[in-house]
PDB file of N, CA and C in Angstrom:
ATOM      1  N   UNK A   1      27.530-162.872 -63.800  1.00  0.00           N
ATOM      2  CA  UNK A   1      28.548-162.909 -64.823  1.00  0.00           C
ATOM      3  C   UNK A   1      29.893-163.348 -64.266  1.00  0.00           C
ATOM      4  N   UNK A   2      30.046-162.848 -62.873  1.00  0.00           N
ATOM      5  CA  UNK A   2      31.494-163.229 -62.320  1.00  0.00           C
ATOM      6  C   UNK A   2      31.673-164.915 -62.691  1.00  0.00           C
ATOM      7  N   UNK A   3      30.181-165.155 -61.867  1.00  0.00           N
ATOM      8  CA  UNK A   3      30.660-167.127 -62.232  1.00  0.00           C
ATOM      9  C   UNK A   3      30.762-167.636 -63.659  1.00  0.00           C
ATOM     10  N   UNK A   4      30.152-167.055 -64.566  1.00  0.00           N
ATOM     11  CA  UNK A   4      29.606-167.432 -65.515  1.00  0.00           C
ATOM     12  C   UNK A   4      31.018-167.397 -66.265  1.00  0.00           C
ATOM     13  N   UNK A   5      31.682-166.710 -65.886  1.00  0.00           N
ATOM     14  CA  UNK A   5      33.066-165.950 -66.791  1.00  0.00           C
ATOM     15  C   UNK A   5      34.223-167.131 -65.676  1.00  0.00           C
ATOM     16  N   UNK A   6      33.877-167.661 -65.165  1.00  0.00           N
ATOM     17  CA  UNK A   6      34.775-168.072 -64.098  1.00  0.00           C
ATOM     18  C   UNK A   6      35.947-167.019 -63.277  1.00  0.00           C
ATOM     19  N   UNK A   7      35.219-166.189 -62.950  1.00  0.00           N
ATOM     20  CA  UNK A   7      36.514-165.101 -62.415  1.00  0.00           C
ATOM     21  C   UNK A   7      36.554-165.843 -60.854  1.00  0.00           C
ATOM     22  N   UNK A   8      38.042-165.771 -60.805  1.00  0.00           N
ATOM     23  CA  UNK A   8      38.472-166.057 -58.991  1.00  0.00           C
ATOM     24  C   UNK A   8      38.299-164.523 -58.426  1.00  0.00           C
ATOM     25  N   UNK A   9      38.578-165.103 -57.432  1.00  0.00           N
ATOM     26  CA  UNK A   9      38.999-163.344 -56.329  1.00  0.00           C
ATOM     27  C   UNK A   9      38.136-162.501 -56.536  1.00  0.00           C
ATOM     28  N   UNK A  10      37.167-162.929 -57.234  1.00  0.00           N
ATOM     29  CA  UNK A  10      36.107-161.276 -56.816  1.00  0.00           C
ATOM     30  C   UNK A  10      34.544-161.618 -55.899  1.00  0.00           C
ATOM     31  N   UNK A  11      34.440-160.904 -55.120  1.00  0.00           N
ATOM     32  CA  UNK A  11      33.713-160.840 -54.084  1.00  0.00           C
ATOM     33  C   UNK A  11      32.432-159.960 -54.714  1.00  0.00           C
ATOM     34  N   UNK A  12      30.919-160.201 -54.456  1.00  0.00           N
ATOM     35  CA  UNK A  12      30.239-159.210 -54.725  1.00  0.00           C
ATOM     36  C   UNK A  12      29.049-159.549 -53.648  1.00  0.00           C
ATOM     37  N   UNK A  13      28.611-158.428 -53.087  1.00  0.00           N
ATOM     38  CA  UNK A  13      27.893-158.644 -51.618  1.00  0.00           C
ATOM     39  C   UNK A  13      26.838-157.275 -52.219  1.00  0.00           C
ATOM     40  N   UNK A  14      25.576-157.691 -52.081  1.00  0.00           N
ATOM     41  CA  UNK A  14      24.451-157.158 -51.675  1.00  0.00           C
ATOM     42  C   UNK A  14      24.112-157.005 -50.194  1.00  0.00           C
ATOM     43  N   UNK A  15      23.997-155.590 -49.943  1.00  0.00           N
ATOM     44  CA  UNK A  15      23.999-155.160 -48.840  1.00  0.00           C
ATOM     45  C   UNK A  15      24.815-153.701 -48.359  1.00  0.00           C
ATOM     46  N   UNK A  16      24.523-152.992 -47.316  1.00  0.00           N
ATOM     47  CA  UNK A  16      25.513-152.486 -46.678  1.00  0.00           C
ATOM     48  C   UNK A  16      26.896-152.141 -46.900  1.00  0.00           C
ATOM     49  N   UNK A  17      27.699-151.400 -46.391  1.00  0.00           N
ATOM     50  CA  UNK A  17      29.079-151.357 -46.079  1.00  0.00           C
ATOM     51  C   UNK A  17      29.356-152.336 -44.904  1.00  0.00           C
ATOM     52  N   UNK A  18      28.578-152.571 -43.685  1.00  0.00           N
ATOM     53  CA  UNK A  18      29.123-153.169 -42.852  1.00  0.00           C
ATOM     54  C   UNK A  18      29.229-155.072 -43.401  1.00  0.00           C
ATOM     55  N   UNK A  19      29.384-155.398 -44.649  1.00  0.00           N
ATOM     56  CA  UNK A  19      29.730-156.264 -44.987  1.00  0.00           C
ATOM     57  C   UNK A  19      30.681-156.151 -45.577  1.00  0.00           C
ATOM     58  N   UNK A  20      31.508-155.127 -45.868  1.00  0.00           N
ATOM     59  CA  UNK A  20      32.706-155.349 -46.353  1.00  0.00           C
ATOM     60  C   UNK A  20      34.368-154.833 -45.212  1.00  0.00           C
ATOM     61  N   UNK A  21      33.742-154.400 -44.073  1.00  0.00           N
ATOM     62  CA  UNK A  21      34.422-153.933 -43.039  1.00  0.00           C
ATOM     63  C   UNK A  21      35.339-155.143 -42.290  1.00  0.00           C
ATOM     64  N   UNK A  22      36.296-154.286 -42.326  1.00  0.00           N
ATOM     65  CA  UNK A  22      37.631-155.142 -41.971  1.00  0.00           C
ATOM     66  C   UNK A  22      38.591-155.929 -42.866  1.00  0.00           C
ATOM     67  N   UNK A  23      37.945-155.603 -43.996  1.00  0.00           N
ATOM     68  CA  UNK A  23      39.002-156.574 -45.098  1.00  0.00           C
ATOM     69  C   UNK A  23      38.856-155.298 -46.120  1.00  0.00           C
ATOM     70  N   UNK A  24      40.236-155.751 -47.083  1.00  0.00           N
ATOM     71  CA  UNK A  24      40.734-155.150 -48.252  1.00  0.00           C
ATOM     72  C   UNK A  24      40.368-155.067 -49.812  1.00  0.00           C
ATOM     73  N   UNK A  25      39.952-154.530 -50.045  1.00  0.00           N
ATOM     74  CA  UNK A  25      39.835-154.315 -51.750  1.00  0.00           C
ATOM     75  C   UNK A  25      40.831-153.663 -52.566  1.00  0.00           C
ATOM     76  N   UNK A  26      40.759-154.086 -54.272  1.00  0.00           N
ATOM     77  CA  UNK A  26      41.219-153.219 -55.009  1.00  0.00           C
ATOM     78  C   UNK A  26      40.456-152.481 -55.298  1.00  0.00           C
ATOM     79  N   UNK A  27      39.175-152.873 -55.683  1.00  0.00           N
ATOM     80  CA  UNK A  27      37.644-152.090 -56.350  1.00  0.00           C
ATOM     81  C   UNK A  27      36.740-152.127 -55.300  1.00  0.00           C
ATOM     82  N   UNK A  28      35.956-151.007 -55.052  1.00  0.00           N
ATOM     83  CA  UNK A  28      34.762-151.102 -54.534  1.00  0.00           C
ATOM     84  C   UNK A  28      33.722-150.557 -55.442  1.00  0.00           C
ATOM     85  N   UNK A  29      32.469-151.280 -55.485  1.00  0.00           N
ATOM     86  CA  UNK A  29      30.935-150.790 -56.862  1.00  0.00           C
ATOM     87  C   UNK A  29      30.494-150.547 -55.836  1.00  0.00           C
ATOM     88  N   UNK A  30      29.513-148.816 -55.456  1.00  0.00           N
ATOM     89  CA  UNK A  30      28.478-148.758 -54.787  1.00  0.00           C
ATOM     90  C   UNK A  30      27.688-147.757 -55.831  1.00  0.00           C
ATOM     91  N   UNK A  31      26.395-148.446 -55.990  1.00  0.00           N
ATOM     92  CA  UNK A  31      25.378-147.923 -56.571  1.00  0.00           C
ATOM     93  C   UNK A  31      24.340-147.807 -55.532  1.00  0.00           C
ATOM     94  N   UNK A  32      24.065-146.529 -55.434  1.00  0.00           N
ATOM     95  CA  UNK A  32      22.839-146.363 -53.928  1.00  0.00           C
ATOM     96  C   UNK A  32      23.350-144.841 -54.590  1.00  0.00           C
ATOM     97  N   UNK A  33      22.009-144.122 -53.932  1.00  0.00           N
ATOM     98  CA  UNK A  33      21.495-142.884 -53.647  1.00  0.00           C
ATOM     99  C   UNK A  33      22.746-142.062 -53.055  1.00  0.00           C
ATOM    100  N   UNK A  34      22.889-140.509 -53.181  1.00  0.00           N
ATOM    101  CA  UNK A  34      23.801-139.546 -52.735  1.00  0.00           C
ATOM    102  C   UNK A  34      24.053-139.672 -51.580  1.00  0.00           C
ATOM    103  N   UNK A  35      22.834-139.453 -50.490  1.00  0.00           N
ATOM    104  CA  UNK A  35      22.946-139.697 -48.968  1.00  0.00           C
ATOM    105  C   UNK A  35      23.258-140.678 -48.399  1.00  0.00           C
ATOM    106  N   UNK A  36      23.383-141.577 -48.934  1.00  0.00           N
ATOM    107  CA  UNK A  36      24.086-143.351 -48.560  1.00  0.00           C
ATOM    108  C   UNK A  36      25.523-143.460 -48.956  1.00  0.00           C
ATOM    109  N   UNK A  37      25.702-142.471 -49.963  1.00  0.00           N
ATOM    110  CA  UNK A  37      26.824-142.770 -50.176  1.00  0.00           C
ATOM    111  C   UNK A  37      27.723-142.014 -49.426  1.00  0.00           C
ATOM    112  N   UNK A  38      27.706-140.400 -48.867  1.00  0.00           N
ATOM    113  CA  UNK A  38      27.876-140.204 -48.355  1.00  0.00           C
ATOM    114  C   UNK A  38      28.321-140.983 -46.821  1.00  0.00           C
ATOM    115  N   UNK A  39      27.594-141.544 -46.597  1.00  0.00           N
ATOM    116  CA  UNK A  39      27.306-142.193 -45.377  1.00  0.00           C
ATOM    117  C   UNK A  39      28.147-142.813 -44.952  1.00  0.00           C
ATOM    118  N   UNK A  40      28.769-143.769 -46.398  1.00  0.00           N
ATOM    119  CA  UNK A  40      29.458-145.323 -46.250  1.00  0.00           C
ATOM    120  C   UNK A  40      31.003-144.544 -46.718  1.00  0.00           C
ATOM    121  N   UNK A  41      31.341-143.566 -47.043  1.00  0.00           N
ATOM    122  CA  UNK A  41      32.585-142.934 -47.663  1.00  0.00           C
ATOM    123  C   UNK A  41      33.612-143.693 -46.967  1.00  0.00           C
ATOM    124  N   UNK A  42      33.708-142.932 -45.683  1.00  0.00           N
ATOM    125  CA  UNK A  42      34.518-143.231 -44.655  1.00  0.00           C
ATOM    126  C   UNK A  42      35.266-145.009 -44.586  1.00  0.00           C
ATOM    127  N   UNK A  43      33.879-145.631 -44.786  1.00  0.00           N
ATOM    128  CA  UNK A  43      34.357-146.899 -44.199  1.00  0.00           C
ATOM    129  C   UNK A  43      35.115-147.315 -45.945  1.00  0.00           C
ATOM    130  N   UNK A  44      34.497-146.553 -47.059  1.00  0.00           N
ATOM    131  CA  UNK A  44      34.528-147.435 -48.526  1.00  0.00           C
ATOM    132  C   UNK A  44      36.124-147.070 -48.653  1.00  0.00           C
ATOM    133  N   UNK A  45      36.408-146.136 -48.401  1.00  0.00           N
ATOM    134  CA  UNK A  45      38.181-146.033 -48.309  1.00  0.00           C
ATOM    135  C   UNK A  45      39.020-146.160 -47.429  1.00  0.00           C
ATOM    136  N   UNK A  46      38.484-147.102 -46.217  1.00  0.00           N
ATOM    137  CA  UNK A  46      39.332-147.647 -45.390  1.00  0.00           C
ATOM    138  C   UNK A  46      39.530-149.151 -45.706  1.00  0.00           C
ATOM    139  N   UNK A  47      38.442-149.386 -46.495  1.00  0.00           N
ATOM    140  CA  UNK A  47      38.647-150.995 -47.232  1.00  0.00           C
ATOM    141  C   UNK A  47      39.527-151.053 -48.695  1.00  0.00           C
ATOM    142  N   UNK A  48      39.537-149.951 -48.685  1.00  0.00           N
ATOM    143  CA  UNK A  48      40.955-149.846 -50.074  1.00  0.00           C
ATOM    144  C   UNK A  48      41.795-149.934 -50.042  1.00  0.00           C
ATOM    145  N   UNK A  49      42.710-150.905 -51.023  1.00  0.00           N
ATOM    146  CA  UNK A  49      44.161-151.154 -51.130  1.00  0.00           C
ATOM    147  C   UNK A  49      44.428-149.768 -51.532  1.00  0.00           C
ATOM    148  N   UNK A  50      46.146-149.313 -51.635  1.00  0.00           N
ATOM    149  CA  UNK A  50      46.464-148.508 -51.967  1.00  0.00           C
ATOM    150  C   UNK A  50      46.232-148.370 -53.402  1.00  0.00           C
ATOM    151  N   UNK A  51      46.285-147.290 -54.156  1.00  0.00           N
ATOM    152  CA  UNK A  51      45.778-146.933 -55.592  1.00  0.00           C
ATOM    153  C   UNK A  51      44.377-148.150 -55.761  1.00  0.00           C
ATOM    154  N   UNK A  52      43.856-148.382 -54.753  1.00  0.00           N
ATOM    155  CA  UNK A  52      42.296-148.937 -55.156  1.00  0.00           C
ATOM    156  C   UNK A  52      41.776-147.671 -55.861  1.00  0.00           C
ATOM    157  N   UNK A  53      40.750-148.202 -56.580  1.00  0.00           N
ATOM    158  CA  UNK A  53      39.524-147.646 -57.295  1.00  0.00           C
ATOM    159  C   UNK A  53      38.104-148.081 -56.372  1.00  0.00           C
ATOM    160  N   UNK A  54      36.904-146.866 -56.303  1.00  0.00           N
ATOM    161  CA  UNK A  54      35.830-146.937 -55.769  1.00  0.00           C
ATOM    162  C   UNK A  54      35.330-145.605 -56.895  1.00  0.00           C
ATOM    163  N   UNK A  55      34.263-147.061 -57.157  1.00  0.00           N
ATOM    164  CA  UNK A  55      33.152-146.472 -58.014  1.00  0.00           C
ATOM    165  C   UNK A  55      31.962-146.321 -58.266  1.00  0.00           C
ATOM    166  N   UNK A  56      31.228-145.088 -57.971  1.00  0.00           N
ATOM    167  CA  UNK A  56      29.994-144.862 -57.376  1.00  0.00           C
ATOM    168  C   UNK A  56      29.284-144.262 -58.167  1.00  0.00           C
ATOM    169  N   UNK A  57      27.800-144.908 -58.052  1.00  0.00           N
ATOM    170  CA  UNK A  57      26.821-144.390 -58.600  1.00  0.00           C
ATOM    171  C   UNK A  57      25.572-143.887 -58.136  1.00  0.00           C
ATOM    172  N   UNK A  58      24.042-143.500 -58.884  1.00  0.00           N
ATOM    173  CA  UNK A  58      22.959-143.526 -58.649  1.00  0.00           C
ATOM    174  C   UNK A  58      22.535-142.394 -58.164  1.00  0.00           C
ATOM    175  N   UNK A  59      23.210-141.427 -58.681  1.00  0.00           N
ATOM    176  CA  UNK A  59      23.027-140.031 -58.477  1.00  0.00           C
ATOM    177  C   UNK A  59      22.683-138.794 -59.092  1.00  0.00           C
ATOM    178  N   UNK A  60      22.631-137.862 -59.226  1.00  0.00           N
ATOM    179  CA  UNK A  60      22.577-137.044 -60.534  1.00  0.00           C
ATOM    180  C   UNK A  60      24.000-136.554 -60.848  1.00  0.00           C
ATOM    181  N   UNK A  61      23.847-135.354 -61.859  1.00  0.00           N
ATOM    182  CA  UNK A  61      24.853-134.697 -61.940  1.00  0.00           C
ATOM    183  C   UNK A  61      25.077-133.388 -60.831  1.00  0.00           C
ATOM    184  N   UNK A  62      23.621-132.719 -60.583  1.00  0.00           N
ATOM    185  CA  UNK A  62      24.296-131.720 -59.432  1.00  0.00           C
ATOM    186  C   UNK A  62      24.815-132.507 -58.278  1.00  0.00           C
ATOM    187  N   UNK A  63      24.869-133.462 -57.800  1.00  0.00           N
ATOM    188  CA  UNK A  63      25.431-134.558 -56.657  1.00  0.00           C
ATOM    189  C   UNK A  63      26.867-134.074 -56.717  1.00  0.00           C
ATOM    190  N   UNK A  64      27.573-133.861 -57.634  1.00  0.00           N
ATOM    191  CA  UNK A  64      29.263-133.964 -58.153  1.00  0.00           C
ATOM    192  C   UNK A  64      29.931-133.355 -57.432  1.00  0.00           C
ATOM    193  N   UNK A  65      29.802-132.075 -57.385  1.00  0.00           N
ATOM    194  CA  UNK A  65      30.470-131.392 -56.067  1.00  0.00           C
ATOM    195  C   UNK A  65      30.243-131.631 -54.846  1.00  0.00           C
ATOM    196  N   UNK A  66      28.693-132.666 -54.143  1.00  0.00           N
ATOM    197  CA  UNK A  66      29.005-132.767 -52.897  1.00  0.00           C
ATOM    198  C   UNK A  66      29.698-133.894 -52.280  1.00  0.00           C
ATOM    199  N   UNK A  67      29.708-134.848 -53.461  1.00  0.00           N
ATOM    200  CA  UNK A  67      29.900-136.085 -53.087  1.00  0.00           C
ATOM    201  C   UNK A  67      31.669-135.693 -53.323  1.00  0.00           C
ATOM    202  N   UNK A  68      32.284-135.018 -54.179  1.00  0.00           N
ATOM    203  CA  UNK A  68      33.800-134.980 -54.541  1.00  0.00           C
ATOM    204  C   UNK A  68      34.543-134.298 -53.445  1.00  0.00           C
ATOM    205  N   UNK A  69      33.617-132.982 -52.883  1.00  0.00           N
ATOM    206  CA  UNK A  69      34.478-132.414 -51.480  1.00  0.00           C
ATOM    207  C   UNK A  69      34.187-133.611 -50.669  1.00  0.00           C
ATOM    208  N   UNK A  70      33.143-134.424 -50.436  1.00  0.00           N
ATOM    209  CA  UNK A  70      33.049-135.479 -49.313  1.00  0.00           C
ATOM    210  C   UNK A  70      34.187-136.628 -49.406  1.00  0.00           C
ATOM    211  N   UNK A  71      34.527-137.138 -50.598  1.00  0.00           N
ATOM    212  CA  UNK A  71      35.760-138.240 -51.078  1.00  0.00           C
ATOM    213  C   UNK A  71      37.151-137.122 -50.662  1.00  0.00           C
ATOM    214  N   UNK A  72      37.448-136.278 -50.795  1.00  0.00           N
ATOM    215  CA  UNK A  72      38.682-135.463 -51.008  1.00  0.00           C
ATOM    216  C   UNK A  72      38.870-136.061 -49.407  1.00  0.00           C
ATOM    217  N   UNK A  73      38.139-135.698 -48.417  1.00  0.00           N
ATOM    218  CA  UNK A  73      38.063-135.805 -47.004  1.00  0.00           C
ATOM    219  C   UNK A  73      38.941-137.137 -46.482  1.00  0.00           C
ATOM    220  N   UNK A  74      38.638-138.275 -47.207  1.00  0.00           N
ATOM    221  CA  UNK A  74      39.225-139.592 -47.411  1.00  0.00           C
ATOM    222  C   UNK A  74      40.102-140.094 -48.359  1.00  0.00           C
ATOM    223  N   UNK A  75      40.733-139.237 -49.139  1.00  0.00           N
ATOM    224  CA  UNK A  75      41.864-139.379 -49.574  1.00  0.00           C
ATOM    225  C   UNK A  75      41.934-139.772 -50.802  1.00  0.00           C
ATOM    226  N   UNK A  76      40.357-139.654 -51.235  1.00  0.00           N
ATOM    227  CA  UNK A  76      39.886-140.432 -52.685  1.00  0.00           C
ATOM    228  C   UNK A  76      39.653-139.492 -53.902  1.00  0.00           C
ATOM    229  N   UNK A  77      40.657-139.261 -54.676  1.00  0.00           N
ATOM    230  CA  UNK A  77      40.752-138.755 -55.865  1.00  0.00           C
ATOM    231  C   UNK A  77      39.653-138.892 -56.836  1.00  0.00           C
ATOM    232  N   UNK A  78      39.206-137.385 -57.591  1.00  0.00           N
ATOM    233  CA  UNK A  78      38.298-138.034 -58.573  1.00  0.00           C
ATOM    234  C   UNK A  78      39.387-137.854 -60.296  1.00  0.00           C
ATOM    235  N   UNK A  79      39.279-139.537 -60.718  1.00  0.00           N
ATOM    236  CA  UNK A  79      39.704-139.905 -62.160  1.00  0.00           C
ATOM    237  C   UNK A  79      39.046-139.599 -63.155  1.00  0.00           C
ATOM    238  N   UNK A  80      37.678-140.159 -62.755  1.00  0.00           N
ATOM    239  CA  UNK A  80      36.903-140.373 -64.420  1.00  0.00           C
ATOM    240  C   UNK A  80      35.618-139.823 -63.952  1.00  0.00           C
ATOM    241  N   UNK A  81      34.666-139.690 -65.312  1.00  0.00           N
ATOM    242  CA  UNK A  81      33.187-139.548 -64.699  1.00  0.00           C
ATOM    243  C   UNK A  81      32.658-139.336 -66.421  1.00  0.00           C
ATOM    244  N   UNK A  82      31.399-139.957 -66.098  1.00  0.00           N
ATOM    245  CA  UNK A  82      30.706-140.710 -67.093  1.00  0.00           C
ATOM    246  C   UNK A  82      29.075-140.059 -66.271  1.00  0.00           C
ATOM    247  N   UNK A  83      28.017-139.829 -67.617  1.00  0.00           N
ATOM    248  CA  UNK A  83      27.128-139.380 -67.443  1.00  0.00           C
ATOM    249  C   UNK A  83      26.255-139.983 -68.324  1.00  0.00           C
ATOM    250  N   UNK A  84      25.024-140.253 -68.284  1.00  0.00           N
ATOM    251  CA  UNK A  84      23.931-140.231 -69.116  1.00  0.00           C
ATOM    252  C   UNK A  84      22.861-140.024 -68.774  1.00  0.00           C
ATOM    253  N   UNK A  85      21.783-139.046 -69.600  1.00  0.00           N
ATOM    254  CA  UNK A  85      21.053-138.885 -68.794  1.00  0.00           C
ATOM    255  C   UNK A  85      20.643-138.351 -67.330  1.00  0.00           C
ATOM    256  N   UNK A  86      21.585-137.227 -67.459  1.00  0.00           N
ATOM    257  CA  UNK A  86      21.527-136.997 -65.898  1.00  0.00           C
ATOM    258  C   UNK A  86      22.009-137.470 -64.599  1.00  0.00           C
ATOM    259  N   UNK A  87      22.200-139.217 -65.000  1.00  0.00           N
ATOM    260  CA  UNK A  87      22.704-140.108 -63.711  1.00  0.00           C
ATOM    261  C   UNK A  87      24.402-139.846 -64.317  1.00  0.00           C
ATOM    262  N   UNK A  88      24.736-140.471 -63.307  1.00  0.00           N
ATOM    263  CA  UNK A  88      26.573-140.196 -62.956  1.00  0.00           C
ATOM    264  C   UNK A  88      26.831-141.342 -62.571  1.00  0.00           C
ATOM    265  N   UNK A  89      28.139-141.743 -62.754  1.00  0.00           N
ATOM    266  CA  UNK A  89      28.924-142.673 -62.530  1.00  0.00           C
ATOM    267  C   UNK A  89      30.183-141.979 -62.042  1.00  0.00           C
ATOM    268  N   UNK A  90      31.061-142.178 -60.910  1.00  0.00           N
ATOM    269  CA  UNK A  90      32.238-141.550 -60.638  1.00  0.00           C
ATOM    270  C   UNK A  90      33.405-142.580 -60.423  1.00  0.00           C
ATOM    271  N   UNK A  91      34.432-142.397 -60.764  1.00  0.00           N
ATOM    272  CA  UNK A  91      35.750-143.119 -60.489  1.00  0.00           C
ATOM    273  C   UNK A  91      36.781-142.493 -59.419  1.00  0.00           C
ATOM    274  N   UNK A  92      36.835-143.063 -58.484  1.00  0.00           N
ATOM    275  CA  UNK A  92      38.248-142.419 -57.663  1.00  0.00           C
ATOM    276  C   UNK A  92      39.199-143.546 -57.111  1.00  0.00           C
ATOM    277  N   UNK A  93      40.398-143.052 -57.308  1.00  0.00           N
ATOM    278  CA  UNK A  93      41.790-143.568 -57.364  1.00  0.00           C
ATOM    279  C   UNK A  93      41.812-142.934 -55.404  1.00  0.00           C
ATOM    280  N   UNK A  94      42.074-143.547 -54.397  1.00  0.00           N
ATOM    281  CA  UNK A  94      42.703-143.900 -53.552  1.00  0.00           C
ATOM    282  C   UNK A  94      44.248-143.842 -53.185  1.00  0.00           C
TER     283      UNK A  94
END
Protein backbone atom coordinates (compact mmCIF):
# COMPACT_ATOMS: atom_id res chain seq x y z
CA UNK A 1 0.00 0.00 0.00
CA UNK A 2 2.95 2.37 0.86
CA UNK A 3 3.81 2.29 -3.03
CA UNK A 4 0.56 2.02 -4.20
CA UNK A 5 -0.45 5.32 -2.24
CA UNK A 6 2.90 6.81 -3.35
CA UNK A 7 4.10 7.56 0.21
CA UNK A 8 7.92 8.92 0.42
CA UNK A 9 9.92 8.36 3.65
CA UNK A 10 8.51 5.29 4.86
CA UNK A 11 10.64 2.35 5.25
CA UNK A 12 9.09 -1.16 5.88
CA UNK A 13 11.56 -4.17 6.48
CA UNK A 14 10.61 -7.74 7.09
CA UNK A 15 12.79 -9.14 9.45
CA UNK A 16 14.48 -8.64 12.76
CA UNK A 17 15.36 -5.56 14.78
CA UNK A 18 18.88 -5.84 13.69
CA UNK A 19 17.66 -4.22 10.46
CA UNK A 20 16.61 -1.26 11.76
CA UNK A 21 19.73 -0.57 14.15
CA UNK A 22 21.55 2.52 13.94
CA UNK A 23 19.10 4.76 12.28
CA UNK A 24 16.02 6.80 13.43
CA UNK A 25 12.33 6.50 13.34
CA UNK A 26 9.17 8.29 14.07
CA UNK A 27 7.05 4.93 14.06
CA UNK A 28 8.10 1.60 14.69
CA UNK A 29 5.18 -1.66 13.65
CA UNK A 30 6.30 -4.83 15.43
CA UNK A 31 3.90 -7.59 15.16
CA UNK A 32 5.66 -10.87 16.58
CA UNK A 33 4.90 -12.88 19.64
CA UNK A 34 5.36 -11.49 23.53
CA UNK A 35 8.88 -13.06 23.92
CA UNK A 36 10.30 -11.36 20.78
CA UNK A 37 9.06 -8.51 21.65
CA UNK A 38 10.37 -8.36 24.69
CA UNK A 39 13.60 -9.14 23.24
CA UNK A 40 13.84 -6.30 20.59
CA UNK A 41 12.43 -3.46 23.31
CA UNK A 42 15.69 -2.17 24.06
CA UNK A 43 16.96 -1.72 20.61
CA UNK A 44 12.96 -0.57 19.30
CA UNK A 45 13.43 2.63 21.52
CA UNK A 46 16.79 3.44 20.81
CA UNK A 47 15.70 3.80 17.11
CA UNK A 48 13.07 6.38 18.18
CA UNK A 49 12.88 9.92 17.47
CA UNK A 50 11.82 11.80 20.36
CA UNK A 51 7.87 11.60 21.00
CA UNK A 52 8.20 8.54 18.37
CA UNK A 53 5.40 6.08 18.55
CA UNK A 54 6.11 2.08 18.67
CA UNK A 55 3.42 -0.11 18.06
CA UNK A 56 3.15 -3.58 18.99
CA UNK A 57 1.36 -6.46 18.47
CA UNK A 58 0.49 -10.32 18.39
CA UNK A 59 -0.15 -10.96 21.77
CA UNK A 60 -2.90 -11.53 24.12
CA UNK A 61 -4.43 -9.50 26.61
CA UNK A 62 -2.81 -11.12 29.81
CA UNK A 63 0.70 -10.07 27.90
CA UNK A 64 -0.26 -6.19 29.06
CA UNK A 65 1.33 -5.95 32.20
CA UNK A 66 4.45 -7.75 31.16
CA UNK A 67 5.19 -6.22 28.17
CA UNK A 68 4.16 -2.39 29.84
CA UNK A 69 6.61 -2.86 33.04
CA UNK A 70 9.17 -4.10 30.20
CA UNK A 71 8.56 -0.60 27.85
CA UNK A 72 8.45 1.66 31.19
CA UNK A 73 12.27 0.30 31.50
CA UNK A 74 12.95 2.22 28.08
CA UNK A 75 11.25 5.16 28.47
CA UNK A 76 8.19 4.10 26.40
CA UNK A 77 4.89 5.27 27.58
CA UNK A 78 1.73 3.34 27.18
CA UNK A 79 -1.05 5.79 25.02
CA UNK A 80 -3.55 3.65 23.49
CA UNK A 81 -4.61 -0.01 23.37
CA UNK A 82 -7.03 -1.68 21.22
CA UNK A 83 -8.25 -5.29 21.60
CA UNK A 84 -10.16 -7.86 19.72
CA UNK A 85 -10.63 -10.94 20.41
CA UNK A 86 -8.22 -11.44 22.88
CA UNK A 87 -5.21 -10.17 20.61
CA UNK A 88 -3.84 -6.60 21.56
CA UNK A 89 -2.48 -3.96 19.83
CA UNK A 90 -0.40 -1.38 22.03
CA UNK A 91 0.68 2.26 21.37
CA UNK A 92 3.62 3.94 23.16
CA UNK A 93 4.74 7.49 22.94
CA UNK A 94 8.62 7.65 23.58
Amino acid sequence: KVERNYCKNINVYEGDSSLIEGKKYDIILANINRNILLNHLKKYSSCLNNNGMLFISGFYQEDIPILEEACKKYMLKLDEKLERNNWVSLKFIY
